[in-house]
PDB file of N, CA and C in Angstrom:
ATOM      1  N   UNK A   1     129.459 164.500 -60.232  1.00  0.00           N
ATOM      2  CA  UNK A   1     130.530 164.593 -59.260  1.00  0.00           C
ATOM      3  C   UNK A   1     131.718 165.330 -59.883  1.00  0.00           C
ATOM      4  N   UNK A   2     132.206 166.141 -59.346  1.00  0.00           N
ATOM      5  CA  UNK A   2     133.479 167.160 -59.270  1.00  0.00           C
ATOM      6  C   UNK A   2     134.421 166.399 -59.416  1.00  0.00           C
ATOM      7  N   UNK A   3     135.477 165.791 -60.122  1.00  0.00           N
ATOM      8  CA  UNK A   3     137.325 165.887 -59.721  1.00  0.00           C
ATOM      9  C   UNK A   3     137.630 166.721 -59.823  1.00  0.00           C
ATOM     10  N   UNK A   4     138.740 166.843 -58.909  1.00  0.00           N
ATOM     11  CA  UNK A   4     140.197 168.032 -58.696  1.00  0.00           C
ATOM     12  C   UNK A   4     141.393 167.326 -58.886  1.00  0.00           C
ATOM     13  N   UNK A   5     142.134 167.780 -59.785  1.00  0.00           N
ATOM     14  CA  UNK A   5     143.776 167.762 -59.944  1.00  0.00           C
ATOM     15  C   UNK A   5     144.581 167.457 -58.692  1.00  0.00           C
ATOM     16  N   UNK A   6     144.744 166.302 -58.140  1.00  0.00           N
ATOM     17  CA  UNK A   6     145.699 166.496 -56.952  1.00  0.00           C
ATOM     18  C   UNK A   6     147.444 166.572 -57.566  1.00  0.00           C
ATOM     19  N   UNK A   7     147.957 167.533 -56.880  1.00  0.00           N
ATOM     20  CA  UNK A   7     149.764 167.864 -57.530  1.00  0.00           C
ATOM     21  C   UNK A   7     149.919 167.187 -56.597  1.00  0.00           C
ATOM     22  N   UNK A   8     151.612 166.164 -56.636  1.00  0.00           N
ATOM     23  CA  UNK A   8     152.350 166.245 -55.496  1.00  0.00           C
ATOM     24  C   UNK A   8     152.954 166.785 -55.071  1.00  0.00           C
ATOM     25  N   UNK A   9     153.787 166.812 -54.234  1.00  0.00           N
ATOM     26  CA  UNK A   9     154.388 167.895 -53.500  1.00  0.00           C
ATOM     27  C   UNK A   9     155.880 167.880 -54.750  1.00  0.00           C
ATOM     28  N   UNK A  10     156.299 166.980 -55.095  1.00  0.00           N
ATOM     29  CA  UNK A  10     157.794 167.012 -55.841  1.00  0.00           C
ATOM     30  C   UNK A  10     156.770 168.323 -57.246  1.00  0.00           C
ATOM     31  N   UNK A  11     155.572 168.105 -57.501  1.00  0.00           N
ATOM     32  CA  UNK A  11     155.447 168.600 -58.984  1.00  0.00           C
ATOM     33  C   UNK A  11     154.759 170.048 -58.064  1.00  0.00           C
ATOM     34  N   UNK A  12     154.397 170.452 -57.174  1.00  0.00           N
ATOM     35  CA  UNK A  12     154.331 171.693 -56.500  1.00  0.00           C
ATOM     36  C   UNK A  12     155.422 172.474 -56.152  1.00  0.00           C
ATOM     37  N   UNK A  13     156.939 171.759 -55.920  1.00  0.00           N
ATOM     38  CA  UNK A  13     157.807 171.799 -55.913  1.00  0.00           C
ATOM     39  C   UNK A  13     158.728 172.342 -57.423  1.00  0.00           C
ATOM     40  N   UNK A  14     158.342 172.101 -58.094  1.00  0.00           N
ATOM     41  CA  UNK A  14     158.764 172.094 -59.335  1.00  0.00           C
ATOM     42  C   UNK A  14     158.230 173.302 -60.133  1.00  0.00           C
ATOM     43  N   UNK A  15     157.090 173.433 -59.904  1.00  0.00           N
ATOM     44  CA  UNK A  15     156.148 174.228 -60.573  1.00  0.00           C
ATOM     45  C   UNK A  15     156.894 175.997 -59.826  1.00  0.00           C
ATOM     46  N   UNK A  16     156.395 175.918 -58.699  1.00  0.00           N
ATOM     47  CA  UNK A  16     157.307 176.747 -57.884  1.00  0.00           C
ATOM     48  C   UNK A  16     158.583 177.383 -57.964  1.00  0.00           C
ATOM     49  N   UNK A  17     159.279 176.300 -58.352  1.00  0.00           N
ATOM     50  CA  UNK A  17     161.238 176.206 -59.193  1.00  0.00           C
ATOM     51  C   UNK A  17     161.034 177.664 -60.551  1.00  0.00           C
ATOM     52  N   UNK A  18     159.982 176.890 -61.207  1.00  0.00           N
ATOM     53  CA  UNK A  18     160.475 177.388 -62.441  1.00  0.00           C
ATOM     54  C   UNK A  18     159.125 178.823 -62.845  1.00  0.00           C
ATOM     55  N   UNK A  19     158.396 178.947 -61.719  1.00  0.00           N
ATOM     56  CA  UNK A  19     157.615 180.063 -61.462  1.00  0.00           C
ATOM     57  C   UNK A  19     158.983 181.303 -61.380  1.00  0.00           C
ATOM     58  N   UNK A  20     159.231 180.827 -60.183  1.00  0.00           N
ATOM     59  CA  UNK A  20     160.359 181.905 -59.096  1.00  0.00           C
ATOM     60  C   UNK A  20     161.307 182.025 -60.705  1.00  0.00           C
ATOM     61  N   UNK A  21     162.076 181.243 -61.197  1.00  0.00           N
ATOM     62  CA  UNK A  21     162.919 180.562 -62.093  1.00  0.00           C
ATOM     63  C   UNK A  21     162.452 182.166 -63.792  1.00  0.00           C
ATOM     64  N   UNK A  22     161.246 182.209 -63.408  1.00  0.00           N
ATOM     65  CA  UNK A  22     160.447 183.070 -64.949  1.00  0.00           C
ATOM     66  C   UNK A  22     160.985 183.834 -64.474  1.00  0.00           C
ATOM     67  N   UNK A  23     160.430 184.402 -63.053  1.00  0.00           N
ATOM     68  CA  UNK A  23     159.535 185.702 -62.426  1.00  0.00           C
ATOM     69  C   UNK A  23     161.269 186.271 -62.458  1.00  0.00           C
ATOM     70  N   UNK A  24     162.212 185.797 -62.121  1.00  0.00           N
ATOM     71  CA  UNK A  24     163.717 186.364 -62.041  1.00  0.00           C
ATOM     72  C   UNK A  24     164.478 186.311 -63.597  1.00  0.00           C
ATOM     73  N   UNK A  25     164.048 186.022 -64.625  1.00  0.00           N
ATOM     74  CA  UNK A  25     164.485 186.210 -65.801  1.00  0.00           C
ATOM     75  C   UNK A  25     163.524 187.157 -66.441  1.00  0.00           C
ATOM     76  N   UNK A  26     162.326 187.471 -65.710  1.00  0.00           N
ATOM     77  CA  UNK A  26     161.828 188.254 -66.803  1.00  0.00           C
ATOM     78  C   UNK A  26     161.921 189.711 -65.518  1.00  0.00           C
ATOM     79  N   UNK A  27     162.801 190.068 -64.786  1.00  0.00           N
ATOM     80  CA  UNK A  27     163.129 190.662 -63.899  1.00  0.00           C
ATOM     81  C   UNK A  27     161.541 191.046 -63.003  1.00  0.00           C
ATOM     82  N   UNK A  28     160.820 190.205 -62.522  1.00  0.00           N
ATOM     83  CA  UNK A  28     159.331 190.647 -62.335  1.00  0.00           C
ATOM     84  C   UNK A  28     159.514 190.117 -61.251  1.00  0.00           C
ATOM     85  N   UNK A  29     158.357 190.530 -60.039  1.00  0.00           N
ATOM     86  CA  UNK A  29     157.880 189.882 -58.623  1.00  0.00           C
ATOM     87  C   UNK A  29     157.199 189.385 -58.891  1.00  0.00           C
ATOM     88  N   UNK A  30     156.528 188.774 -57.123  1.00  0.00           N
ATOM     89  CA  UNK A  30     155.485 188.212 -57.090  1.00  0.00           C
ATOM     90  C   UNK A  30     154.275 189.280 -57.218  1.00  0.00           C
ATOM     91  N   UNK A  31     154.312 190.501 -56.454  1.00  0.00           N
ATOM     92  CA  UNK A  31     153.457 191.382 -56.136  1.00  0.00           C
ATOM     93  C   UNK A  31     153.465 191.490 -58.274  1.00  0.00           C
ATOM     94  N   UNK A  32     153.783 191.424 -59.251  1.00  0.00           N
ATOM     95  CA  UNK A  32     153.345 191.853 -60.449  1.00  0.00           C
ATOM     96  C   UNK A  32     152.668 190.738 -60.515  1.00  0.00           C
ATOM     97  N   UNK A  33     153.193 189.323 -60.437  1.00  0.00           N
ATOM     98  CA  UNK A  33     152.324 188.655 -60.938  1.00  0.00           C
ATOM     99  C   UNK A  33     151.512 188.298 -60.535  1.00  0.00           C
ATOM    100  N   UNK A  34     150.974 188.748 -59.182  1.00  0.00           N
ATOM    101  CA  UNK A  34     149.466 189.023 -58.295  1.00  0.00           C
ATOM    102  C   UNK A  34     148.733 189.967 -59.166  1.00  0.00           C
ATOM    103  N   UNK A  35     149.228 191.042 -59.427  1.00  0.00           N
ATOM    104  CA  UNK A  35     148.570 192.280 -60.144  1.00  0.00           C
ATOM    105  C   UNK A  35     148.295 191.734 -61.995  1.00  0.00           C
ATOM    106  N   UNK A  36     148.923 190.638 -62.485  1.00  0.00           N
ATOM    107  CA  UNK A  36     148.803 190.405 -63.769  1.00  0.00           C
ATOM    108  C   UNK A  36     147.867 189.430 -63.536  1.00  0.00           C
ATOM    109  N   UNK A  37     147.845 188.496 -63.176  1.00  0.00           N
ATOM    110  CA  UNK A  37     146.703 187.488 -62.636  1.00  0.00           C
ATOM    111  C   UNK A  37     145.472 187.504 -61.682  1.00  0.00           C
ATOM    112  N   UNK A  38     145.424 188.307 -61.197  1.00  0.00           N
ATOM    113  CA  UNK A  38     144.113 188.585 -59.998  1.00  0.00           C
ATOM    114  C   UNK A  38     143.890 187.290 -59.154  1.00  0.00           C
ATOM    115  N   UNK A  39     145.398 186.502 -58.857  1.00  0.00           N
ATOM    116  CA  UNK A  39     145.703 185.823 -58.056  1.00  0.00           C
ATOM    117  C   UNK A  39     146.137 186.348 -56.517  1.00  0.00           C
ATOM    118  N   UNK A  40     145.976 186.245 -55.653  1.00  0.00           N
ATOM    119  CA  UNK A  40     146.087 187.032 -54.347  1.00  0.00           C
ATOM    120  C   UNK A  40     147.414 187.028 -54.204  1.00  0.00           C
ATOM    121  N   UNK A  41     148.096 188.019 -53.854  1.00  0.00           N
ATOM    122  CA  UNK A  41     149.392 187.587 -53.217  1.00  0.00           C
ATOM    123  C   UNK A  41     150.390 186.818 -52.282  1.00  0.00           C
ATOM    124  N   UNK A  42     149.438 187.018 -51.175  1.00  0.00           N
ATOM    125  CA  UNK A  42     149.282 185.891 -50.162  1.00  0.00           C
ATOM    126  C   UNK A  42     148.901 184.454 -50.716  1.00  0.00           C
ATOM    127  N   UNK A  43     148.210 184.164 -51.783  1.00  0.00           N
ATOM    128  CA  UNK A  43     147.982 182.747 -52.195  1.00  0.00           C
ATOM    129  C   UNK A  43     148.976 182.579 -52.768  1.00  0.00           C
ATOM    130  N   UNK A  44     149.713 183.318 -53.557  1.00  0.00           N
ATOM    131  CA  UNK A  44     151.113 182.766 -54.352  1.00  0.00           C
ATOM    132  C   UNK A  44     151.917 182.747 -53.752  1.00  0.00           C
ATOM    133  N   UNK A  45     151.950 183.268 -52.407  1.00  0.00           N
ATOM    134  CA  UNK A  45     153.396 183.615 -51.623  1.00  0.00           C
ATOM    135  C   UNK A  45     152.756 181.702 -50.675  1.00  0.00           C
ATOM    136  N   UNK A  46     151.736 181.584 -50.858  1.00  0.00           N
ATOM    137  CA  UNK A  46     151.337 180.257 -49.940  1.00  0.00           C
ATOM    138  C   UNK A  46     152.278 179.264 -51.292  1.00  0.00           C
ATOM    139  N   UNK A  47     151.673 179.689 -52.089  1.00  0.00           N
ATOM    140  CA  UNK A  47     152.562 178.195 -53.344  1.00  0.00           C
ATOM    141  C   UNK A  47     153.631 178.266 -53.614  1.00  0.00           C
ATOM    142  N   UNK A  48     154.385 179.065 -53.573  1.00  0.00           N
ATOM    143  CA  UNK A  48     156.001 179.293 -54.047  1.00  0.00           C
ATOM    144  C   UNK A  48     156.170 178.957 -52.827  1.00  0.00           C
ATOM    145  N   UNK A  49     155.834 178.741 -51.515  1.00  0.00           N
ATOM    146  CA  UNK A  49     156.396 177.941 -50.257  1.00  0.00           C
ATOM    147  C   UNK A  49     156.487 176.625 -50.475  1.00  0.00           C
ATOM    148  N   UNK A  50     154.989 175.991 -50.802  1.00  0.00           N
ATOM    149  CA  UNK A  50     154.639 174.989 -50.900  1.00  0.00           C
ATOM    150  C   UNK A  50     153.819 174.932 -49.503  1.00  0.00           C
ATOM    151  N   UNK A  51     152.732 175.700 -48.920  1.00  0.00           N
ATOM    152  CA  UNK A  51     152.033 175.564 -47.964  1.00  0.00           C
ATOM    153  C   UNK A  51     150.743 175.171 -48.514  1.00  0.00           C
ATOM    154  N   UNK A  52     150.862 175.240 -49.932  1.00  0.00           N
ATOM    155  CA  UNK A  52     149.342 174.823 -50.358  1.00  0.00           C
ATOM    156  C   UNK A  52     149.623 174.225 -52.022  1.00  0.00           C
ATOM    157  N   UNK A  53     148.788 173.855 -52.713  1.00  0.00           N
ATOM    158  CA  UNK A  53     148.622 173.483 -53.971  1.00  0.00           C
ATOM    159  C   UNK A  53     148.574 174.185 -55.028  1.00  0.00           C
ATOM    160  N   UNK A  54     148.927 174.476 -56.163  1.00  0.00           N
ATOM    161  CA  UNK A  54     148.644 174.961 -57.440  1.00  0.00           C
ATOM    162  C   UNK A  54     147.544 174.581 -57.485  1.00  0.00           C
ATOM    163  N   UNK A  55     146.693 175.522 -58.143  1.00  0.00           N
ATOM    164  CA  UNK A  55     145.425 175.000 -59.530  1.00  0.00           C
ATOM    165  C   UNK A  55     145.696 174.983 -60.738  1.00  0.00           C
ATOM    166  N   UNK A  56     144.964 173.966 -61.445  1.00  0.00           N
ATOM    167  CA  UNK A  56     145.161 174.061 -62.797  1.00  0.00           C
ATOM    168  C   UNK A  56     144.628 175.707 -63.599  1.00  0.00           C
ATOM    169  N   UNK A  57     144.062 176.243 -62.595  1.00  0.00           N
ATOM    170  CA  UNK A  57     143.581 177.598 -63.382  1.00  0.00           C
ATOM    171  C   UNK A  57     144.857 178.907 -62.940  1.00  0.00           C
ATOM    172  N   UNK A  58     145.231 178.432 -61.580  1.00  0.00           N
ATOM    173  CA  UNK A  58     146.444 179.468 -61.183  1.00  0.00           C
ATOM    174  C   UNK A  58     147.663 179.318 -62.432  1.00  0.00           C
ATOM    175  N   UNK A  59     147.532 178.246 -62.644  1.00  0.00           N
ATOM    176  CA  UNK A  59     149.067 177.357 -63.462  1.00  0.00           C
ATOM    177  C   UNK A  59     148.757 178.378 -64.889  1.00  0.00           C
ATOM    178  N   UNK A  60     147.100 178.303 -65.645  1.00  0.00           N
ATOM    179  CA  UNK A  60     146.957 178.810 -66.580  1.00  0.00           C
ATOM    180  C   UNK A  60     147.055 180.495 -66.906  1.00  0.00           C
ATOM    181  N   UNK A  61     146.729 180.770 -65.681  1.00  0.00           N
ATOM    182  CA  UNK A  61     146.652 182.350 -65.593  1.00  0.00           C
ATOM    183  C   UNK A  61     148.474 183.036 -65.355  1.00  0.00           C
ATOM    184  N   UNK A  62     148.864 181.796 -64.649  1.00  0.00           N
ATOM    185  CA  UNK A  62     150.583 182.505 -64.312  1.00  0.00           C
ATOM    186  C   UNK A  62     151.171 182.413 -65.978  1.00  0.00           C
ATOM    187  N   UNK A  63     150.861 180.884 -67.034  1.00  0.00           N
ATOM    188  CA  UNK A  63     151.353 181.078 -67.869  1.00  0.00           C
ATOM    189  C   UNK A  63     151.274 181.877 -68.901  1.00  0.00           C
ATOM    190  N   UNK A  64     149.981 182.442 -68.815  1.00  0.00           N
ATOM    191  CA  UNK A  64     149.301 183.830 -69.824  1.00  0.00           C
ATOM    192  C   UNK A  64     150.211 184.908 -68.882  1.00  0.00           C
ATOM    193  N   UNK A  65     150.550 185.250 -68.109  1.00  0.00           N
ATOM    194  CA  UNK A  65     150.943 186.130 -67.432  1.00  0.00           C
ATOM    195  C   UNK A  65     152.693 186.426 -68.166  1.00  0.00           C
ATOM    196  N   UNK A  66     153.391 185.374 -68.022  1.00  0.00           N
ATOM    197  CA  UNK A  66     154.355 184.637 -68.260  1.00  0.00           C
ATOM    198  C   UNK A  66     155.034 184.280 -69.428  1.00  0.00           C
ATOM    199  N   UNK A  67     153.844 184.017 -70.316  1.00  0.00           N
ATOM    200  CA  UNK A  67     154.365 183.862 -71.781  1.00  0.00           C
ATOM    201  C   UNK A  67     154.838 182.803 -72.117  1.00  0.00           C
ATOM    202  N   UNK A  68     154.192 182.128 -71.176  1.00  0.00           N
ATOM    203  CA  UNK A  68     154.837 180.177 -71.649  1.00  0.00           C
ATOM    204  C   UNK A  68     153.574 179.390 -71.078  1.00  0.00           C
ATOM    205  N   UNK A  69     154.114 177.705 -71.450  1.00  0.00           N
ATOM    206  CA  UNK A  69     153.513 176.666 -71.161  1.00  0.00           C
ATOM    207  C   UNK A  69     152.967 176.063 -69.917  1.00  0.00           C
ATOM    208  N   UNK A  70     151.791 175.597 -69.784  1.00  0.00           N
ATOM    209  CA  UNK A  70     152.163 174.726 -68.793  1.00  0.00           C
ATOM    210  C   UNK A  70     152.831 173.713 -68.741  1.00  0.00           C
ATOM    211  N   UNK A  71     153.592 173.037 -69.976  1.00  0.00           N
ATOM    212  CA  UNK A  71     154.695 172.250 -69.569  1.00  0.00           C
ATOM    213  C   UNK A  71     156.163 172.375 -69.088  1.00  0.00           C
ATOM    214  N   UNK A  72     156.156 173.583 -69.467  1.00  0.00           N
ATOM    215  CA  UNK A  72     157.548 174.319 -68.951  1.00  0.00           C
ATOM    216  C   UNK A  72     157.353 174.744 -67.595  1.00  0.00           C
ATOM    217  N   UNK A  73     156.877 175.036 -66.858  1.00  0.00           N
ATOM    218  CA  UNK A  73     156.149 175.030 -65.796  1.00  0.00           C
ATOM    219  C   UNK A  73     156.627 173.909 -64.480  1.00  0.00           C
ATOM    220  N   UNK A  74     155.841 173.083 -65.475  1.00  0.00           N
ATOM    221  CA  UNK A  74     155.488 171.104 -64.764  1.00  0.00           C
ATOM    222  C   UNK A  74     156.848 170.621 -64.522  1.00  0.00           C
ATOM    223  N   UNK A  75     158.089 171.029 -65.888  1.00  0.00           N
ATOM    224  CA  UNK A  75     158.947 169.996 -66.220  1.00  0.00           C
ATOM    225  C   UNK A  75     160.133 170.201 -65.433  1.00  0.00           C
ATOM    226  N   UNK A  76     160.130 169.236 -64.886  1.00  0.00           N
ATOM    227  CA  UNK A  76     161.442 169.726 -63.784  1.00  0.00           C
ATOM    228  C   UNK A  76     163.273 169.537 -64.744  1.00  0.00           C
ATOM    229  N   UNK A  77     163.723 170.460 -64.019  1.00  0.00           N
ATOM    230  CA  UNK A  77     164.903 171.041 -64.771  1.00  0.00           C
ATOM    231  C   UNK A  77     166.030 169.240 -64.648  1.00  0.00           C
ATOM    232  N   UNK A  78     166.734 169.508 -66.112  1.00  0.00           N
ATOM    233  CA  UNK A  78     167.956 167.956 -65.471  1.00  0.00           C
ATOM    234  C   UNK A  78     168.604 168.287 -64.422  1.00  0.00           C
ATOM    235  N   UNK A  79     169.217 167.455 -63.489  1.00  0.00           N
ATOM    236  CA  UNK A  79     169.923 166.952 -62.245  1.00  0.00           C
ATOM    237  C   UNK A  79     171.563 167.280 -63.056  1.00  0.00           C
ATOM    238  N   UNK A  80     171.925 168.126 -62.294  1.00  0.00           N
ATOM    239  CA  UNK A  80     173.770 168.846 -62.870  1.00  0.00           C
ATOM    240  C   UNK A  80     174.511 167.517 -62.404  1.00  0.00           C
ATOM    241  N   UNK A  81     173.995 166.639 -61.487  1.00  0.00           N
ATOM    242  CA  UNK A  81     174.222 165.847 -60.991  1.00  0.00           C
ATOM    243  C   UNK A  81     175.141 164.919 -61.766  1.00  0.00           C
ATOM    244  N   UNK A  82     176.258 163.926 -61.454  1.00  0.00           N
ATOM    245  CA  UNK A  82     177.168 163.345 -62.911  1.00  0.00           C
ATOM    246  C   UNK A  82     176.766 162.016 -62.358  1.00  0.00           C
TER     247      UNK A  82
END
């Protein structure tokens, strides 16, 4: 029998944050990191919404893409919040 990784929506949420969060510090799109990953564009433009789920293999391929972790990724940023 198969398991799959279920994300929740706060850590799809998150993942998303600090995707968008790379992709604008390393001055890059989505359309590159479709073309660096052979991830569809339309599927990443579905996850940076949050209309669908990360995979643990999308997560791995954005971070080879990316040049970082999947925990940097996962880890949601502190609350500026006082």
């Amino acid at each position: 029998m198969a398991y799959a990784l279920a994300m929740t929506n706060d850590l799809n949420a998150t993942v998303a944050q600090n995707v968008g969060l790379a992709l604008d510090s390393q001055g890059r799109s989505i359309t590159d990191l479709s073309r660096t990953t052979g991830i569809a564009e339309r599927t990443l433009r579905r996850r940076m919404t949050g209309t669908s789920d990360w995979t643990t293999g999308e997560i791995a391929l954005i971070c080879a893409s990316l040049g970082t972790s999947p925990q940097s990724l996962m880890r949601k940023a502190p609350s500026l919040a006082a």
